[in-house]
Protein backbone atom coordinates (compact mmCIF):
# COMPACT_ATOMS: atom_id res chain seq x y z
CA UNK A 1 137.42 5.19 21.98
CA UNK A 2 141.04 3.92 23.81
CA UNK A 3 141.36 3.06 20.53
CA UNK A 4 141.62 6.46 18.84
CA UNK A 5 144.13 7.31 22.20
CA UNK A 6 147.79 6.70 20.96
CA UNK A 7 150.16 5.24 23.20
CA UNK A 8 152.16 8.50 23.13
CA UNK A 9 149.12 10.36 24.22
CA UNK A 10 148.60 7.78 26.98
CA UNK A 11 152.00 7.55 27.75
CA UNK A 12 151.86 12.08 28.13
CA UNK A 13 149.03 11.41 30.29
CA UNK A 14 150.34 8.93 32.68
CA UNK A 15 153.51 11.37 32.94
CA UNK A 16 151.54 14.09 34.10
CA UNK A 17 149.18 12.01 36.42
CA UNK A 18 152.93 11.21 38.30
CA UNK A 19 153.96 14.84 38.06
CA UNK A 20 150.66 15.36 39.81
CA UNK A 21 150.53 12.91 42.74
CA UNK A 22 154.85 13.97 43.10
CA UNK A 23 153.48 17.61 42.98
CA UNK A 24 151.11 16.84 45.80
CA UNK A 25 153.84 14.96 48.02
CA UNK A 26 156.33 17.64 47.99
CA UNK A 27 153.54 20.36 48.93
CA UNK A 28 152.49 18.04 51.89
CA UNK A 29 156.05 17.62 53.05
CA UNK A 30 156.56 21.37 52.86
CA UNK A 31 153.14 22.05 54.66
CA UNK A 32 154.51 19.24 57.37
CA UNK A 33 157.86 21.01 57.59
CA UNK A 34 156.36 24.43 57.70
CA UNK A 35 154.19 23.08 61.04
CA UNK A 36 157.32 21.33 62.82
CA UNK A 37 158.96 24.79 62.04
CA UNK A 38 156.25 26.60 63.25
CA UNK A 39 156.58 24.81 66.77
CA UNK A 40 160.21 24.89 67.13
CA UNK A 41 159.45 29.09 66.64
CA UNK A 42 156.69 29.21 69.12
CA UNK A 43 159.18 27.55 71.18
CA UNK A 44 161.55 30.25 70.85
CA UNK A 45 159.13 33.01 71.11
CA UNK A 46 157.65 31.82 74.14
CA UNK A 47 160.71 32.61 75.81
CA UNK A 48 160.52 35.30 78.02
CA UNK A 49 162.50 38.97 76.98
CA UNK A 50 164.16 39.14 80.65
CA UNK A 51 166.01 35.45 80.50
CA UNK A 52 167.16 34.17 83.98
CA UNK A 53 168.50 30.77 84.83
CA UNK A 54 165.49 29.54 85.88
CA UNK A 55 164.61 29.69 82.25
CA UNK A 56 167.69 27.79 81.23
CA UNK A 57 166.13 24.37 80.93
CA UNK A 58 163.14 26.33 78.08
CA UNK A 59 166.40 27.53 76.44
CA UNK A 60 168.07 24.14 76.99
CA UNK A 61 164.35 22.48 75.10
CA UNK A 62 164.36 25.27 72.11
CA UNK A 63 168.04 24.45 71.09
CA UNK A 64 167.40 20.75 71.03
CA UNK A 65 164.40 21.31 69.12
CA UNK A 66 166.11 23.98 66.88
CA UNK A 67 168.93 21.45 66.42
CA UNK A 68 166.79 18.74 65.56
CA UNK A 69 165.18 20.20 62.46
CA UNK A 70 166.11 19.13 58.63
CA UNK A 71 168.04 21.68 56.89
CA UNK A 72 164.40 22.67 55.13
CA UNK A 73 162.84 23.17 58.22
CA UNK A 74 165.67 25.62 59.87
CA UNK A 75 165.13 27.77 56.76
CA UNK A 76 161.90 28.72 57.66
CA UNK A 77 163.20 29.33 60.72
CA UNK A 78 164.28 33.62 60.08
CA UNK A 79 167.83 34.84 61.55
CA UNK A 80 165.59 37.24 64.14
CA UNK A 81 164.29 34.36 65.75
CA UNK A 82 167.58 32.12 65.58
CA UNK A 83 169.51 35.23 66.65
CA UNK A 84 166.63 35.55 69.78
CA UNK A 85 167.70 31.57 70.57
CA UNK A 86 171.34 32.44 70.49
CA UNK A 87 170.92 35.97 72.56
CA UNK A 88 168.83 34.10 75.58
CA UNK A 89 172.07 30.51 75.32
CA UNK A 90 174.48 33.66 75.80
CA UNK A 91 172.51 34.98 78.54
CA UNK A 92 172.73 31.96 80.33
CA UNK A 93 176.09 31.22 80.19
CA UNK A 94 176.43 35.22 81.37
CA UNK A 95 174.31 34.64 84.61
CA UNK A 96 176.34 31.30 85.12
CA UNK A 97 179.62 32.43 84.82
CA UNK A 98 178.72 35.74 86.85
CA UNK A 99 177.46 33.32 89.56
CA UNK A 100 180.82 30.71 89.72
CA UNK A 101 182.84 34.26 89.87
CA UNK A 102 180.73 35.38 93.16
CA UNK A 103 180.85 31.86 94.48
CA UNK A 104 184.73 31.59 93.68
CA UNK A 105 185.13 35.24 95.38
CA UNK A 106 183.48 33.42 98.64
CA UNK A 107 186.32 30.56 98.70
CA UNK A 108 189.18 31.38 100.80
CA UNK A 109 191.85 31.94 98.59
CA UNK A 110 195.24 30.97 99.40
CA UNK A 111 197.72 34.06 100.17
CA UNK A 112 200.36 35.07 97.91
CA UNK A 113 203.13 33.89 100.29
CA UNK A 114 202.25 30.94 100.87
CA UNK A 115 201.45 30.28 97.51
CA UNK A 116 204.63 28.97 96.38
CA UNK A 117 204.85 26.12 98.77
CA UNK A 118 201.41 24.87 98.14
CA UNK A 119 201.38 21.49 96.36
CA UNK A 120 205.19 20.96 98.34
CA UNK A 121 204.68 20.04 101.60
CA UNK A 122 201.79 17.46 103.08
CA UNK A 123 199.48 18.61 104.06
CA UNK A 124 199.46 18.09 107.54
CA UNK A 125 197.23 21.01 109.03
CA UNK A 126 200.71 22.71 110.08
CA UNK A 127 202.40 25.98 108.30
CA UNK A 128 206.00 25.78 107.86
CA UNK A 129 206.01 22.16 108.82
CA UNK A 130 209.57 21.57 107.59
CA UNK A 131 211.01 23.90 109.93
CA UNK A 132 209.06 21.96 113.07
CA UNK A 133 210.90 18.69 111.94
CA UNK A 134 214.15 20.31 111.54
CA UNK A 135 214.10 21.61 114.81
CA UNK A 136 213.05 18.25 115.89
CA UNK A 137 215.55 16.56 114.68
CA UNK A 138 218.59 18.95 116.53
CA UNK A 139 216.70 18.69 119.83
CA UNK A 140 217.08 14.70 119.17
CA UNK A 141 220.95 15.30 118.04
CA UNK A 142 221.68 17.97 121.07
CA UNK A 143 219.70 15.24 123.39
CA UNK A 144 222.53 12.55 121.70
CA UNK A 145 225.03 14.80 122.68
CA UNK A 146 224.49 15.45 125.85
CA UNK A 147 224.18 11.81 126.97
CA UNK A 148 227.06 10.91 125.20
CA UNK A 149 228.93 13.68 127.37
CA UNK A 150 227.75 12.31 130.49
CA UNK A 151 228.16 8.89 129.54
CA UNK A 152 232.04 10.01 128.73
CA UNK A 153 232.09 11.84 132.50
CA UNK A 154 231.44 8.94 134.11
């Protein structure tokens, strides 16, 4: 009988038995993308609606996951639930910033006067310290002075 079979039949057949078995590749790669996608959205859904920063390391976990997909993968991924990713990063970086603004408002700032000689003088734990050796250095030169008057007196 693979006698009566021509080569071109057998050739069609052996074309289609590779279509087949390719066919059945692709559909197991989509159905193992479609799972890793899947996770990478439970990921993201878990988070919680009210996002604080103790949730910032699950936020920190979904982008790296999100991040880490193929290009197929993140299209099976819809905008809501990127856009939900993005919403709860923004939200942290909110709650951060709002938190170095209340710490900064704690420092002691530096007042406006004294501002401009900041960064001028050492800092030697003294305001105005250029003044203090100026009048130093006249007490020295009136002390100089007067010896030198009594030394001519004599």
């Amino acid at each position: 009988q693979k006698a009566l079979v021509s080569k071109e039949i057998e050739n069609k057949l052996k074309d289609a038995e590779a279509k087949i078995a390719q066919l059945e590749e692709e559909i197991q790669k989509e159905e193992a993308d479609k799972k890793v996608a899947e996770g990478v959205i439970n990921k993201i859904n878990d988070l919680p609606e009210k996002i604080t920063l103790e949730n910032k390391k699950a936020v920190e976990e979904a982008r790296k996951a999100y991040s880490d997909l193929t290009e197929a993968q993140k299209a099976l991924v819809s905008k809501e639930i990127e856009n939900k990713l993005k919403d709860a990063e923004a939200k942290i970086l909110e709650l951060e910033k709002a938190i170095k603004e209340e710490e900064d408002k704690k420092k002691p700032s530096i007042p406006e006067k004294d501002k401009e000689n900041t960064g001028i003088l050492p800092a030697t734990g003294q305001k105005k310290s250029t003044t203090t050796v100026l009048m130093g250095v006249l007490l020295v030169l009136l002390g100089a002075l007067k010896i030198r008057k009594k030394d001519k007196t004599i």
